[in-house]
Protein backbone atom coordinates (compact mmCIF):
# COMPACT_ATOMS: atom_id res chain seq x y z
CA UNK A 1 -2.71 309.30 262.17
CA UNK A 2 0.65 309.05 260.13
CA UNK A 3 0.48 306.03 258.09
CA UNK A 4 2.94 304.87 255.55
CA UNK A 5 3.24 301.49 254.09
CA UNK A 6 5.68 299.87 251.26
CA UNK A 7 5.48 297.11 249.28
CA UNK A 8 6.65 295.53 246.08
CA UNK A 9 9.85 294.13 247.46
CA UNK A 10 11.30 290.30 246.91
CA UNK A 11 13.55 288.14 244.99
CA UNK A 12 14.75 288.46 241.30
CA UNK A 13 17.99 287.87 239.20
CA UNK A 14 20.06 289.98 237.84
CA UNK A 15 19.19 291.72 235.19
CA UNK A 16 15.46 292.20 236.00
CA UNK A 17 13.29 294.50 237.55
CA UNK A 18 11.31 295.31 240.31
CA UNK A 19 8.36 298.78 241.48
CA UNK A 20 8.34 299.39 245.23
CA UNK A 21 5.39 301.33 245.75
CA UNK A 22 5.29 303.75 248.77
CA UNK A 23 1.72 305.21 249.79
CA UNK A 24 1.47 307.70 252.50
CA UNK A 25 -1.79 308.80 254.49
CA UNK A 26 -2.28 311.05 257.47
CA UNK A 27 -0.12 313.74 256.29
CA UNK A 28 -0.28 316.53 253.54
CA UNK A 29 1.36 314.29 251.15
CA UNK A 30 1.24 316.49 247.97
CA UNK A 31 3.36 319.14 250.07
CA UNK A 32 5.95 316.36 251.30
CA UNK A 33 9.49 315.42 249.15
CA UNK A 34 10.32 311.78 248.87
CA UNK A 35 13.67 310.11 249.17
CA UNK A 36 14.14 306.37 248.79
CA UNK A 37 16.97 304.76 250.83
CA UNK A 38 18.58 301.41 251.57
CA UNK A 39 20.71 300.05 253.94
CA UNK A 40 22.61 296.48 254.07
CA UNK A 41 23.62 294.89 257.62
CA UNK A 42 26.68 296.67 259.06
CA UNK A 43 26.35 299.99 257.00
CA UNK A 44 25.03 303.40 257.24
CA UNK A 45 21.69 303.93 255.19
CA UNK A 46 22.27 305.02 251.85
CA UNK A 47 20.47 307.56 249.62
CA UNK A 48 19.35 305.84 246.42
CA UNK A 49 17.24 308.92 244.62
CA UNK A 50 15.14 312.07 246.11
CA UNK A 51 12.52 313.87 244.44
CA UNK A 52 10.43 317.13 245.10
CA UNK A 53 7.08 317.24 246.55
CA UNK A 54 5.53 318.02 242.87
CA UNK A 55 8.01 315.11 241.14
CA UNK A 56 9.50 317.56 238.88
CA UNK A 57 13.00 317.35 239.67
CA UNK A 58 15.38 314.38 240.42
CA UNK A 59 18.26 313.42 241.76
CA UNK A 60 20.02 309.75 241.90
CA UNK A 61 22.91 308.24 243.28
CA UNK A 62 25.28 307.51 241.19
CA UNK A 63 25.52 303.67 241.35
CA UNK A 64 21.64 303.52 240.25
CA UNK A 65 21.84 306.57 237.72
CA UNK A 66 20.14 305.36 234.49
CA UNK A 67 18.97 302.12 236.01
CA UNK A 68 16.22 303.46 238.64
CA UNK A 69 12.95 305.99 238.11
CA UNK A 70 11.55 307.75 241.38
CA UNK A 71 8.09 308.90 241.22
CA UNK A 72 5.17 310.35 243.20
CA UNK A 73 2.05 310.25 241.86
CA UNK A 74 -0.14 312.96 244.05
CA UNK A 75 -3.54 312.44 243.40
CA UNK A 76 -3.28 308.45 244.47
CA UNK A 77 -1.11 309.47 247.60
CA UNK A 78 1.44 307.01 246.46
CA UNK A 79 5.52 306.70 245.60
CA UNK A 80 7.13 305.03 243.73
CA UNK A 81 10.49 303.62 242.84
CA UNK A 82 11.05 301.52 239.99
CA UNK A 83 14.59 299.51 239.36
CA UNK A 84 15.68 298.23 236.09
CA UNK A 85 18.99 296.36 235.29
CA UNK A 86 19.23 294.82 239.07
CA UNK A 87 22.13 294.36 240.36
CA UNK A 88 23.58 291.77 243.17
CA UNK A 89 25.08 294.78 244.44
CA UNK A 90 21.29 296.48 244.81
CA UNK A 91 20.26 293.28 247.41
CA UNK A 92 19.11 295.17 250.38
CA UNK A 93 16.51 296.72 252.83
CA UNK A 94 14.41 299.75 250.82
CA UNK A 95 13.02 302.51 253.17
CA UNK A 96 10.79 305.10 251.71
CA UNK A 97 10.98 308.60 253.94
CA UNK A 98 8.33 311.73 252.96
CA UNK A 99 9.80 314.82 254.13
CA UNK A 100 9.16 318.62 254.62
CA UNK A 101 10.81 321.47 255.65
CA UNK A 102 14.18 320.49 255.44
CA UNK A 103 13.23 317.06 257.23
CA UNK A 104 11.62 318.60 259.90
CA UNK A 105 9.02 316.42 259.16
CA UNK A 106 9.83 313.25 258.38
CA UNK A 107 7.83 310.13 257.90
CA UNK A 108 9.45 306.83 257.15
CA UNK A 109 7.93 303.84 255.72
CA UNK A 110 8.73 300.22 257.42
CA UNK A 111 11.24 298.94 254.63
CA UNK A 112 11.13 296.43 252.00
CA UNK A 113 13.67 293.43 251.23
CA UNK A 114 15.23 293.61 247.95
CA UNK A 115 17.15 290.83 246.81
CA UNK A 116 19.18 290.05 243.46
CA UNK A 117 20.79 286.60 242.96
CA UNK A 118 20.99 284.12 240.80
């Protein structure tokens, strides 16, 4: 049975940071890619970073370029995405998504609320 669960969401200031943590079970999850999205009421998810299924290459949006680290750490089944320098603009609902073969697998993990305020 698919299983993925995230935590490490909540409530900071600017400025600060925060690790979601992302860990998958059920699935081969050291042949899977991981993408971390968000999505804030009335818009389309978003695509924050993506990352292969060994972690060796990277790719970010640009608004969190320098500021956030994705990571997948294989041998503990478990992602990870880890934002520095919050921003207001970064309040939202984090989804986790494991993916293979062009998404033709695709697990998703049940979000987690970010929010940045002061």
């Amino acid at each position: 049975q698919v299983r993925v669960v995230e935590s490490g969401g909540g409530w900071v200031q600017p400025g600060e940071s925060l690790r979601l943590s992302c860990t998958g079970t059920g699935f081969a999850f050291r042949s899977f890619s991981l993408s971390w999205y968000r999505q804030t009421p009335g818009k389309e998810r978003e695509l924050v970073a993506s990352t292969t299924n060994t972690g060796s290459t990277s790719n970010y949006a640009d608004a969190v370029k320098g500021r956030f680290t994705i990571s997948k750490d294989n041998a503990k089944n478990t992602a990870y995405l880890q934002m520095d320098f919050l921003k207001p603009e970064d309040t939202a609902v984090y989804y986790c998504n494991f993916h293979f073969n062009h998404k033709q697998y695709s697990h998703w993990g049940q979000g987690t609320q970010v929010t940045v305020s002061s």
